[in-house]
C-alpha atoms as a PDB file:
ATOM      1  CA  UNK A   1       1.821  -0.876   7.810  1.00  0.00           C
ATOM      2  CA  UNK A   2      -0.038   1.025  10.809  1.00  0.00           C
ATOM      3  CA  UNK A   3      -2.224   4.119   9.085  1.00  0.00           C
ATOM      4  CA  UNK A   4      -1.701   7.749  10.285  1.00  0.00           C
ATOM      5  CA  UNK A   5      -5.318   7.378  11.611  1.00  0.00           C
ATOM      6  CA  UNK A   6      -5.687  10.764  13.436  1.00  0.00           C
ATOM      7  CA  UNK A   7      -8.510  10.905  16.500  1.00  0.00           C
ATOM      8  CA  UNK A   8      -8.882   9.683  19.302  1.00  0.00           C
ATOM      9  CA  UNK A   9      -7.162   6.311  20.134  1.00  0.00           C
ATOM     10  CA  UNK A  10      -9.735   3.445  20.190  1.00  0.00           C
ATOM     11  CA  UNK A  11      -8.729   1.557  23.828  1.00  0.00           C
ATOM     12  CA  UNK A  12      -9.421   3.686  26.958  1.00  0.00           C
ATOM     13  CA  UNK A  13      -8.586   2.190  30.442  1.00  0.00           C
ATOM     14  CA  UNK A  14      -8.038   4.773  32.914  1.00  0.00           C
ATOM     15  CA  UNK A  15      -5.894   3.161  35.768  1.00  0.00           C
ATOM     16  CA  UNK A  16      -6.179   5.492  39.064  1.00  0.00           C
ATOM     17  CA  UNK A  17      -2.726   5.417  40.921  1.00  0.00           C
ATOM     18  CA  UNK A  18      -4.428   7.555  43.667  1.00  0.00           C
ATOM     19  CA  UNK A  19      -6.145   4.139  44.699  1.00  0.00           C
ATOM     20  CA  UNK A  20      -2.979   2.363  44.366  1.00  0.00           C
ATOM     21  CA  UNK A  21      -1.625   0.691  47.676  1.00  0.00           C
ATOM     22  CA  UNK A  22       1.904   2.020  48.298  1.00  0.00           C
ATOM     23  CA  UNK A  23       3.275  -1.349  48.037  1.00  0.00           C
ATOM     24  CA  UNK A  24       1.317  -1.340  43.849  1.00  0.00           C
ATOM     25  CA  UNK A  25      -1.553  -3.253  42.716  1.00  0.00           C
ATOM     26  CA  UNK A  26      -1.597  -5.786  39.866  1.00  0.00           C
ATOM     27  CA  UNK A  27      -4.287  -6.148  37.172  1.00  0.00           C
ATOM     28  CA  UNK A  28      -4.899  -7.264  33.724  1.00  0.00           C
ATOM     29  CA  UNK A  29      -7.544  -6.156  30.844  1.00  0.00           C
ATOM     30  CA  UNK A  30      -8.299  -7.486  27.390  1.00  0.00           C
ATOM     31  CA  UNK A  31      -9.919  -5.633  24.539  1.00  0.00           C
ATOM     32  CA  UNK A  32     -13.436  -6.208  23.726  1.00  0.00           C
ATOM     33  CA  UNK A  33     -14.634  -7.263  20.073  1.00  0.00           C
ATOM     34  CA  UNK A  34     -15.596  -4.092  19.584  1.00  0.00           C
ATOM     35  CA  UNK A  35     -11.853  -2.314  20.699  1.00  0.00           C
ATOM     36  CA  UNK A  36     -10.211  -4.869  18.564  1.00  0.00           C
ATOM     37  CA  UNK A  37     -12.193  -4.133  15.457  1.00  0.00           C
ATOM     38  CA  UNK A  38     -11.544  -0.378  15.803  1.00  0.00           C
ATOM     39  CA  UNK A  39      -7.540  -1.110  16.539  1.00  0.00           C
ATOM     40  CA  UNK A  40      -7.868  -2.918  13.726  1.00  0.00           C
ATOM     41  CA  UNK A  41      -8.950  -0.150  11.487  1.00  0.00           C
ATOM     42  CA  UNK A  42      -7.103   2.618  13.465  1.00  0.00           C
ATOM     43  CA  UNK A  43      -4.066   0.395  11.917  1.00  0.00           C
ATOM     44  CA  UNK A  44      -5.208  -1.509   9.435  1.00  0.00           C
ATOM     45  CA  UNK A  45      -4.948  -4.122  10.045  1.00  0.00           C
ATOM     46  CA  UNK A  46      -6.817  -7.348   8.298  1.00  0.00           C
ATOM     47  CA  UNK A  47      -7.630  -8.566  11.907  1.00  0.00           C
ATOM     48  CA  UNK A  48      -6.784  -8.271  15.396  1.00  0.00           C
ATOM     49  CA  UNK A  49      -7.542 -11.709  16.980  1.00  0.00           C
ATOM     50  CA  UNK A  50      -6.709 -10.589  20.668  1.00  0.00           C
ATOM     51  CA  UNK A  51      -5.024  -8.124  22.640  1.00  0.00           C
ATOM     52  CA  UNK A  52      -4.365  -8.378  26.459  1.00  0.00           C
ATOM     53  CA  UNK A  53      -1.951  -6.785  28.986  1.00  0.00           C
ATOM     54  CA  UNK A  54      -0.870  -7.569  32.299  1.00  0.00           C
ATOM     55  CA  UNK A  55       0.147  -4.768  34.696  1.00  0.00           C
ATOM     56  CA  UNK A  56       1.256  -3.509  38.112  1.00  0.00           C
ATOM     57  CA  UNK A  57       1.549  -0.025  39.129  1.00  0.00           C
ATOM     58  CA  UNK A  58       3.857   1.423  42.077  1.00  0.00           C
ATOM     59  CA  UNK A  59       3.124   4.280  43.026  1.00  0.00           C
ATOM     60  CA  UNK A  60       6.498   7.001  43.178  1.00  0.00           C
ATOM     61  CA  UNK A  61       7.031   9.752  45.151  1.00  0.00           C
ATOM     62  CA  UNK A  62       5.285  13.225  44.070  1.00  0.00           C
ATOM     63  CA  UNK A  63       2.143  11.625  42.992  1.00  0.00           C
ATOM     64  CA  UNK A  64       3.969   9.913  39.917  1.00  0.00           C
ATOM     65  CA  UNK A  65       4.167   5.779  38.789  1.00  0.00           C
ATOM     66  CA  UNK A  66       5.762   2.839  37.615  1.00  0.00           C
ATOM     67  CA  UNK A  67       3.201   1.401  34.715  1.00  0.00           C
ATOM     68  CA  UNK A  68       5.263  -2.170  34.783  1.00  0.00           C
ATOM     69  CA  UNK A  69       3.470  -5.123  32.175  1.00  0.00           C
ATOM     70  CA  UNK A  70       3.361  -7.175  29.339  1.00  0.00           C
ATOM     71  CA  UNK A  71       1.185  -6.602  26.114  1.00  0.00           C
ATOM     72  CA  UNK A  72       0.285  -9.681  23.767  1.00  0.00           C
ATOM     73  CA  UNK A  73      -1.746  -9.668  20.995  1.00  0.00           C
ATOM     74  CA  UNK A  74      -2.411 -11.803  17.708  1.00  0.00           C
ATOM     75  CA  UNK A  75      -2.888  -9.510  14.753  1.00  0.00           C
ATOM     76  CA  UNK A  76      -3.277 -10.060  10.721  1.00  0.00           C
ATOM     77  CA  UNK A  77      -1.604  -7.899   8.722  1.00  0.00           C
ATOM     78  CA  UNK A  78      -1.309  -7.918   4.955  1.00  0.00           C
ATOM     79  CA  UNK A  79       1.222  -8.408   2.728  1.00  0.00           C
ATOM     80  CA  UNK A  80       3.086  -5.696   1.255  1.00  0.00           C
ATOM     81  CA  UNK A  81       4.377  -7.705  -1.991  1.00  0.00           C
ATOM     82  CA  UNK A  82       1.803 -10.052  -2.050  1.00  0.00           C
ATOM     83  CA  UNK A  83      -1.616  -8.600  -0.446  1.00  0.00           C
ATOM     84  CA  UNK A  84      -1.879 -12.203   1.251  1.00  0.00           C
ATOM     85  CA  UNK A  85      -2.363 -12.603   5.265  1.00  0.00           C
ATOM     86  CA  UNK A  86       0.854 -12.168   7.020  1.00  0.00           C
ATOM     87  CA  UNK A  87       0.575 -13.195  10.922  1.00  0.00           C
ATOM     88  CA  UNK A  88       2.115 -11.020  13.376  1.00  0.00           C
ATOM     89  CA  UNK A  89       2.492 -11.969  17.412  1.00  0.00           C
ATOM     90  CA  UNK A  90       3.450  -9.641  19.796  1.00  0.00           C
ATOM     91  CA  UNK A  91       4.831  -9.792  23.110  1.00  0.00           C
ATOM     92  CA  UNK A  92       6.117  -7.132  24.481  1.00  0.00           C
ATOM     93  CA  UNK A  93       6.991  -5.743  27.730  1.00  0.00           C
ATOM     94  CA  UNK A  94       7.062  -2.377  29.410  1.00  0.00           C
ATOM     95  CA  UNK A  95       8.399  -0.106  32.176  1.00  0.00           C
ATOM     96  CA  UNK A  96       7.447   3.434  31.849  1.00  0.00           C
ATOM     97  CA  UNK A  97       7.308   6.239  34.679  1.00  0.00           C
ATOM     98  CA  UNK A  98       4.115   8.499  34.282  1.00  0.00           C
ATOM     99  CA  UNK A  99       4.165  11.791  35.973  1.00  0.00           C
ATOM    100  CA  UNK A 100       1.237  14.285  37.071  1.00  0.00           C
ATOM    101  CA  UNK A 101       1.509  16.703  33.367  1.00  0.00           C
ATOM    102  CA  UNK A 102       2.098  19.930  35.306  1.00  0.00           C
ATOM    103  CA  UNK A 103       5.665  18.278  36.520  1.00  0.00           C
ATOM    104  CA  UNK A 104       6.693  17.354  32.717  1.00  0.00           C
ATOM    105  CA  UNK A 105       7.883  20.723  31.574  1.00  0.00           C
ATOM    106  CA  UNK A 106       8.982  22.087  34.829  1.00  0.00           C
ATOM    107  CA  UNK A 107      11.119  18.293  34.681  1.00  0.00           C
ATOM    108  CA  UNK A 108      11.919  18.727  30.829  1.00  0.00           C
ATOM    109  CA  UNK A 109      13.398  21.588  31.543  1.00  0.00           C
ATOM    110  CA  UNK A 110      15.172  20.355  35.221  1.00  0.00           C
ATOM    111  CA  UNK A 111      16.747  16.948  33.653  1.00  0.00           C
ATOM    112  CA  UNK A 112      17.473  18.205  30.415  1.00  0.00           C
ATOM    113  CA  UNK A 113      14.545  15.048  29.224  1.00  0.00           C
ATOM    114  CA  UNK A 114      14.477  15.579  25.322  1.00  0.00           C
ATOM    115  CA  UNK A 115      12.282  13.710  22.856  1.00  0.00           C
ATOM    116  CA  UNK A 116      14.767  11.272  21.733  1.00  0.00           C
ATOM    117  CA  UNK A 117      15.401  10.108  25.016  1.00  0.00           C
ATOM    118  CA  UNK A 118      14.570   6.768  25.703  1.00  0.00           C
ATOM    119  CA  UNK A 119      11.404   6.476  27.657  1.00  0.00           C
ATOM    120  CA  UNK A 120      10.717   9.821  28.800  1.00  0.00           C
ATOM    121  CA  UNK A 121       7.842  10.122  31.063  1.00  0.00           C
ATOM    122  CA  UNK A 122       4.279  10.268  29.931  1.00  0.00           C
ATOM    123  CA  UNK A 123       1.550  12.369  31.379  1.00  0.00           C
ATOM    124  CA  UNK A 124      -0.601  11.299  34.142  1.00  0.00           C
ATOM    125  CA  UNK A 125      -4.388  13.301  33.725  1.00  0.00           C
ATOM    126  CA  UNK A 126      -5.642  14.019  37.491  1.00  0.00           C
ATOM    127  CA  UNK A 127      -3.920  11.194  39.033  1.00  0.00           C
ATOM    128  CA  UNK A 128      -4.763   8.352  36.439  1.00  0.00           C
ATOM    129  CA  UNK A 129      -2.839   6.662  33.741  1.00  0.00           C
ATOM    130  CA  UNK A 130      -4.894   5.643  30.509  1.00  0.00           C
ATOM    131  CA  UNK A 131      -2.763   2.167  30.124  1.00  0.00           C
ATOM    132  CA  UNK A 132      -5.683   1.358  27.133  1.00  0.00           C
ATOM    133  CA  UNK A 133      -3.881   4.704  25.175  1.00  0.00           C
ATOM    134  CA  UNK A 134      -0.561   3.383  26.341  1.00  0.00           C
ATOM    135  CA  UNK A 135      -1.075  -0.422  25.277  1.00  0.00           C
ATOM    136  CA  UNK A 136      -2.862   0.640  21.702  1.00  0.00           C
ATOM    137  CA  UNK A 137       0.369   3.242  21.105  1.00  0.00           C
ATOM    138  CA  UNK A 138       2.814   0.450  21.959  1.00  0.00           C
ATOM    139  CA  UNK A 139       0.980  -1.668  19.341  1.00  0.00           C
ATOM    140  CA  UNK A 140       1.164   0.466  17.065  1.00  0.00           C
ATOM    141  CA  UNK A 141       4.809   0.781  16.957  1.00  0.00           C
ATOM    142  CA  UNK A 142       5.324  -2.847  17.784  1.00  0.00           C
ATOM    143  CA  UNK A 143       3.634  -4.162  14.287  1.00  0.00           C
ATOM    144  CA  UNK A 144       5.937  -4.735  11.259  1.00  0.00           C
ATOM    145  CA  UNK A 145       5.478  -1.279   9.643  1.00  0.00           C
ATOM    146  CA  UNK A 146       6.297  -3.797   5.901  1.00  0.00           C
ATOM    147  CA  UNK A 147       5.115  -7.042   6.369  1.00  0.00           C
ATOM    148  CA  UNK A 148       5.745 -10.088   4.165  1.00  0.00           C
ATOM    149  CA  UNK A 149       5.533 -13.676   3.433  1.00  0.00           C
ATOM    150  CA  UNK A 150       7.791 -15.647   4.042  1.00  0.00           C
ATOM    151  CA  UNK A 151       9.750 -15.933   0.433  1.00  0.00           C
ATOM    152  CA  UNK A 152       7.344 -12.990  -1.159  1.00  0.00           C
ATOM    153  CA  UNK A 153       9.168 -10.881  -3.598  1.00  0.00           C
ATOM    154  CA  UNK A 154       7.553  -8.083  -5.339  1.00  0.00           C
ATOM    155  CA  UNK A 155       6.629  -8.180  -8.596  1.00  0.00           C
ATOM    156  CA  UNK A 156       6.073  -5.396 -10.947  1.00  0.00           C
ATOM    157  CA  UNK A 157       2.553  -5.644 -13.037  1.00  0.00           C
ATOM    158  CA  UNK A 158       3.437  -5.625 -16.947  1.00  0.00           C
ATOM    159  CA  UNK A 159       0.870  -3.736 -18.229  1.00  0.00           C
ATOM    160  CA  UNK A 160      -0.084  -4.391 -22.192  1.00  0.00           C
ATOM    161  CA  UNK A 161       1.847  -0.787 -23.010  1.00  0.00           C
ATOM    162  CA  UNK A 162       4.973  -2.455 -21.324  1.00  0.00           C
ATOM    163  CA  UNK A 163       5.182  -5.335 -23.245  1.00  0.00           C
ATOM    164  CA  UNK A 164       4.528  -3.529 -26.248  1.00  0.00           C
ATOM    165  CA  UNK A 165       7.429  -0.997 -25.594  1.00  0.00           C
ATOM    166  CA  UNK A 166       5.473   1.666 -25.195  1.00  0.00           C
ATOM    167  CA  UNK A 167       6.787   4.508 -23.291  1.00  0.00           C
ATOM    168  CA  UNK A 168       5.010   7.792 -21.849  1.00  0.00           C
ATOM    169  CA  UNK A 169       6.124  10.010 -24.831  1.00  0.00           C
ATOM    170  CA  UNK A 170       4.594   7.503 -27.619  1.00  0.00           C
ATOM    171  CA  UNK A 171       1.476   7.676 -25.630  1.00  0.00           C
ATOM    172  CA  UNK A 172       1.465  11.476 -26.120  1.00  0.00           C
ATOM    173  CA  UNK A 173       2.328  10.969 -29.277  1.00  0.00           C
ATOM    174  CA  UNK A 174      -0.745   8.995 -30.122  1.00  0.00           C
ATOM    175  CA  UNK A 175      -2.909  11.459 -28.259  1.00  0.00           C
ATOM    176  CA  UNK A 176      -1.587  14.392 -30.751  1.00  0.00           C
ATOM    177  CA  UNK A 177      -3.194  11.659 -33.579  1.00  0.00           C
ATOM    178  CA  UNK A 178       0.813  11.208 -34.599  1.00  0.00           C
ATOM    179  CA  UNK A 179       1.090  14.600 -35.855  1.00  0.00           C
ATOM    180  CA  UNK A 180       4.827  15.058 -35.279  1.00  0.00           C
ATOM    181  CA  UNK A 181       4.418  18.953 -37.273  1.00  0.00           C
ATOM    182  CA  UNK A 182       2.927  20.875 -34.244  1.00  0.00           C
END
């Protein structure tokens, strides 16, 4: 299950639509070793083998974009029953808008764009999307957040205080040396 890590998010690439041809520009990007181990411990993770994503932007009207894409990655996350490996693909695609931030409230507002919405926009920081922020963010809620085996049940531990009956209140009991007169 992904951590609440806190921070700042691990994969920066700062895409600037200002550069963008009108008619979009393509690209792609994969996360170093050193981006992957971090992802992997900003969710931990037990590994994340590779991440890559494929994008175009299109430039929109009023200095906003189309971030369009797909974002794969191989990923090992652990077992919630079990503990053991648990494999985990992903392969998902995306089509968000991103807007210049000083046109989000003033929109907000304008639409009636609430939180819940699907896909609202996301802020665009002097003319440049960070699509690494983006594609780390829609790993993050892409992962299982309770992975297990296939066929893994949990299991209780028996502890030896189980098996013997014991319950909380005999243990207090036998902390008080059995005195039952106090």
């Amino acid at each position: 299950m992904p951590s609440d890590p806190g921070g700042e998010i691990p994969l920066r690439r700062l895409l600037d639509v200002r550069s963008a041809p009108a008619k979009g520009l393509r690209g792609a990007f994969t996360a170093t070793s050193e981006e992957r181990a971090a992802l992997s411990a900003w969710f931990d993770l037990a590994d994340l083998a590779s991440l890559a994503v494929n994008y175009e932007i299109k430039p929109l009207d009023r200095g906003r974009a189309r971030l369009i894409g797909r974002l794969r990655a191989e990923a090992t996350q652990t077992c919630v029953a079990t503990g053991e490996p648990v494999p985990a693909s992903i392969d998902e695609s995306f089509d968000v808008e991103f807007w210049p931030a000083d046109q989000l409230g003033r929109a907000a507002r304008e639409l009636d764009i609430r939180a819940e919405d699907a896909d609202p926009p996301e802020p665009m920081i002097d003319g440049r999307i960070d699509a690494g922020a983006f594609a780390a963010e829609l790993l993050g809620v892409s992962l299982d957040p309770y992975p297990r085996k296939p066929g893994a049940e949990f299991a209780p531990v028996e502890t030896p205080e189980d098996a013997a009956g014991a319950n909380p209140f005999a243990v207090l009991a036998s902390v008080r040396g059995g005195d039952k007169s106090r």
